[in-house]
Structure formats: C-alpha cells, structure tokens
N, C-alpha and C. Protein backbone atom coordinates (compact mmCIF):
# COMPACT_ATOMS: atom_id res chain seq x y z
N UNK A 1 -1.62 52.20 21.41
CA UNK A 1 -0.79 51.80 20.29
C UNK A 1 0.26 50.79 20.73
N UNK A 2 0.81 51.18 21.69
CA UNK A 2 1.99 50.01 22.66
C UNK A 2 1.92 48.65 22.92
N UNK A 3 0.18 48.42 22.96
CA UNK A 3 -0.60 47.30 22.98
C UNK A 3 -0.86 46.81 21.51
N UNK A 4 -1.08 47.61 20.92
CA UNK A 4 -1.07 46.72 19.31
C UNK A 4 -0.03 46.32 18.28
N UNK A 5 1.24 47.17 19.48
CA UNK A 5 2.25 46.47 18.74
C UNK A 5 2.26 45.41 19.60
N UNK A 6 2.67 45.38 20.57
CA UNK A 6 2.38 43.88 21.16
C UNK A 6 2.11 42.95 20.84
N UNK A 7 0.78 42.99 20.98
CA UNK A 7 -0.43 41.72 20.44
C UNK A 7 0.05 41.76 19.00
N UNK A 8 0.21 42.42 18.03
CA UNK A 8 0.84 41.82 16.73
C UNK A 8 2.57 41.39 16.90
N UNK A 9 3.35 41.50 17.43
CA UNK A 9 4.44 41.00 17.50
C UNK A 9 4.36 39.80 17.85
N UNK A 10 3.25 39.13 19.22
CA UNK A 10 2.55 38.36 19.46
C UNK A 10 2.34 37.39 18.71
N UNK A 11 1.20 37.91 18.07
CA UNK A 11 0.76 37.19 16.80
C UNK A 11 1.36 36.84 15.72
N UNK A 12 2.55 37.28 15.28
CA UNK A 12 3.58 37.46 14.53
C UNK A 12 4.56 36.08 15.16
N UNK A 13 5.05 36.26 15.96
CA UNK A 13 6.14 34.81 16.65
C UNK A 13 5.06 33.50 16.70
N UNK A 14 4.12 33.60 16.75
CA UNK A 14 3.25 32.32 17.34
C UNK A 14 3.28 32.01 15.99
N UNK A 15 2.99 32.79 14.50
CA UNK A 15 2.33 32.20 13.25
C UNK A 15 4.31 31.50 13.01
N UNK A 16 4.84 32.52 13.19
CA UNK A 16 6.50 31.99 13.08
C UNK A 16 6.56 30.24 13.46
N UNK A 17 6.34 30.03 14.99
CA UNK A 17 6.02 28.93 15.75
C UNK A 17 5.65 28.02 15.01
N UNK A 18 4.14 28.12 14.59
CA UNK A 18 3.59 27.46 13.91
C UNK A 18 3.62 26.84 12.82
N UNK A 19 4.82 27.94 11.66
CA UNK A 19 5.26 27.25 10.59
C UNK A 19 6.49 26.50 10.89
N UNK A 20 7.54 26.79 11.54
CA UNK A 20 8.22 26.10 12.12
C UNK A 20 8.04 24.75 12.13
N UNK A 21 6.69 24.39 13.31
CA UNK A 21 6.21 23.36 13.75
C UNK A 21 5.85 22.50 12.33
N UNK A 22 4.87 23.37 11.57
CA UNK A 22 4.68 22.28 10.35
C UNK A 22 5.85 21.60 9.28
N UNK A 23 6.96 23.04 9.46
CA UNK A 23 8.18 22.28 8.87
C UNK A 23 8.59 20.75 9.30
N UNK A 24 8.73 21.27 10.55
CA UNK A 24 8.93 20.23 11.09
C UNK A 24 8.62 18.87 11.12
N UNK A 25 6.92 18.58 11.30
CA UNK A 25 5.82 17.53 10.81
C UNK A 25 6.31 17.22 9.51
N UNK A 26 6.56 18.12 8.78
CA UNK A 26 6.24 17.76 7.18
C UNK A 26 7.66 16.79 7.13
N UNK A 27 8.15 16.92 7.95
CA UNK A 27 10.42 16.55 7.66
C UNK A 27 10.19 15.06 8.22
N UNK A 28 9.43 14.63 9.49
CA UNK A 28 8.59 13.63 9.96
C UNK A 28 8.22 13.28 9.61
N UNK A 29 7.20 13.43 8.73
CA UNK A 29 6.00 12.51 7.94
C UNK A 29 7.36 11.88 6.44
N UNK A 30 7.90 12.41 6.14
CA UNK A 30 8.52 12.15 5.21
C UNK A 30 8.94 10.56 5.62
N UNK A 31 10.00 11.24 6.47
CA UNK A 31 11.53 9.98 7.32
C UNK A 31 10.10 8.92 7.62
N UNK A 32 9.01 8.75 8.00
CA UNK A 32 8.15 7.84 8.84
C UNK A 32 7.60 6.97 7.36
N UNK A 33 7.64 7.74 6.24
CA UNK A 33 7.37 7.18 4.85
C UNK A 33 8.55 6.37 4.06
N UNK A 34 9.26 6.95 4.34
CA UNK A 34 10.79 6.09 3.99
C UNK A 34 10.99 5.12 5.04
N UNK A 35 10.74 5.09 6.24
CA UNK A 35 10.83 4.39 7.09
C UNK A 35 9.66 2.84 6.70
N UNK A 36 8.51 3.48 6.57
CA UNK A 36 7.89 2.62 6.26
C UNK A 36 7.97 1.59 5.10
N UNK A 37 8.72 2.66 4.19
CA UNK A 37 8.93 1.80 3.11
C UNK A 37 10.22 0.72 2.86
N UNK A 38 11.36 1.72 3.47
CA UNK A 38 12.21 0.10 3.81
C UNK A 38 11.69 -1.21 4.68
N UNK A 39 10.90 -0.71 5.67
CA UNK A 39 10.53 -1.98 6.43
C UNK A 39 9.27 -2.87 5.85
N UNK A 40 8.70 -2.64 4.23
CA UNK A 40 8.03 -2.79 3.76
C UNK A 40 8.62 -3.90 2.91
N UNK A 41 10.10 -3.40 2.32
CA UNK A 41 11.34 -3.89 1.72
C UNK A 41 11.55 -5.15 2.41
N UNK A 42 12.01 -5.24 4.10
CA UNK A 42 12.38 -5.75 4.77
C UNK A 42 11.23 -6.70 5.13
N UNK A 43 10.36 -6.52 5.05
CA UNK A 43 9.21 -7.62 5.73
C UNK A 43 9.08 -8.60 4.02
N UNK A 44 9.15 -7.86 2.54
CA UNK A 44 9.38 -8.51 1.69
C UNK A 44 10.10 -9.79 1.46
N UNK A 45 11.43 -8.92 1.92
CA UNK A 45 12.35 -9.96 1.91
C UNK A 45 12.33 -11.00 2.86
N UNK A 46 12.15 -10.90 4.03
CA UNK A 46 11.91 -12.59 4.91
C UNK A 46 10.87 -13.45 4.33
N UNK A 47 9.53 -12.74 3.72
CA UNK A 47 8.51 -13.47 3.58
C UNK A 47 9.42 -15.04 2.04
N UNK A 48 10.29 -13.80 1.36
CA UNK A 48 10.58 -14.50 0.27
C UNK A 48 12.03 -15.70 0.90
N UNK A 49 12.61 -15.43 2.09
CA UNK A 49 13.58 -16.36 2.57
C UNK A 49 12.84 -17.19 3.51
N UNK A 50 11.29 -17.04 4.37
CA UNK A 50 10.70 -17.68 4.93
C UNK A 50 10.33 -18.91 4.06
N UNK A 51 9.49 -17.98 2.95
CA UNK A 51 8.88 -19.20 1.71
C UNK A 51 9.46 -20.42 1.50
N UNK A 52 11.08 -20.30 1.41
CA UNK A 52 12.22 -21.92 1.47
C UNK A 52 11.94 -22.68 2.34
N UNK A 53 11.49 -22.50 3.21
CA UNK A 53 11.78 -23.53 4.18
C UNK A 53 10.41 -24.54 4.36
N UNK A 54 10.65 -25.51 4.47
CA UNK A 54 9.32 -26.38 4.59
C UNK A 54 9.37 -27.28 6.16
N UNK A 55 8.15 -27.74 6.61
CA UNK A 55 8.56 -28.44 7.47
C UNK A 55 7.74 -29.55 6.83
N UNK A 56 8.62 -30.99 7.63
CA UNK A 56 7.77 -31.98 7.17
C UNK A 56 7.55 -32.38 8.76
C-alpha cells in the first residue's frame, strides 16, 4: 500500500508539472502572437515610409 501511495503521489506532481508547463506554453504562444503582430505593424509601416523614396 506504501508503494501505491507513492507511485500515485508520483503521478499526481508530474500531471501538476505538466499542467503547469502547458500554462506556461499557452502564456508563450500568446506574447510570440502579439509579438508577431506588432512586428507585422512594424514591417507595415517601413514598407509604407520605404515606398517615398525613389531613386533616380
């Protein structure tokens, strides 16, 4: 019995771990989407201050 509490206490912290971990990813994937999207903003905007300029 000493052993099956174990191995489930075990099993118990690792699934803990694990959601943790996906919190985590999920908080990441977010910031990397906002991230992407200002620099999406930002690559916008030069293309439209690049566009002025001409060379002859």
């Amino acid at each position: 019995m000493n052993e099956q509490s174990s191995a489930a206490r075990e099993i118990a912290q690792r699934v803990e771990n694990l959601a943790h971990d996906s919190e985590v990813d999920a908080h990441a994937a977010i910031r990397i989407e906002q991230t992407a999207t200002e620099l999406a903003q930002v690559a916008q905007g030069l293309s439209g201050l690049t566009g002025r300029f001409r060379i002859s």
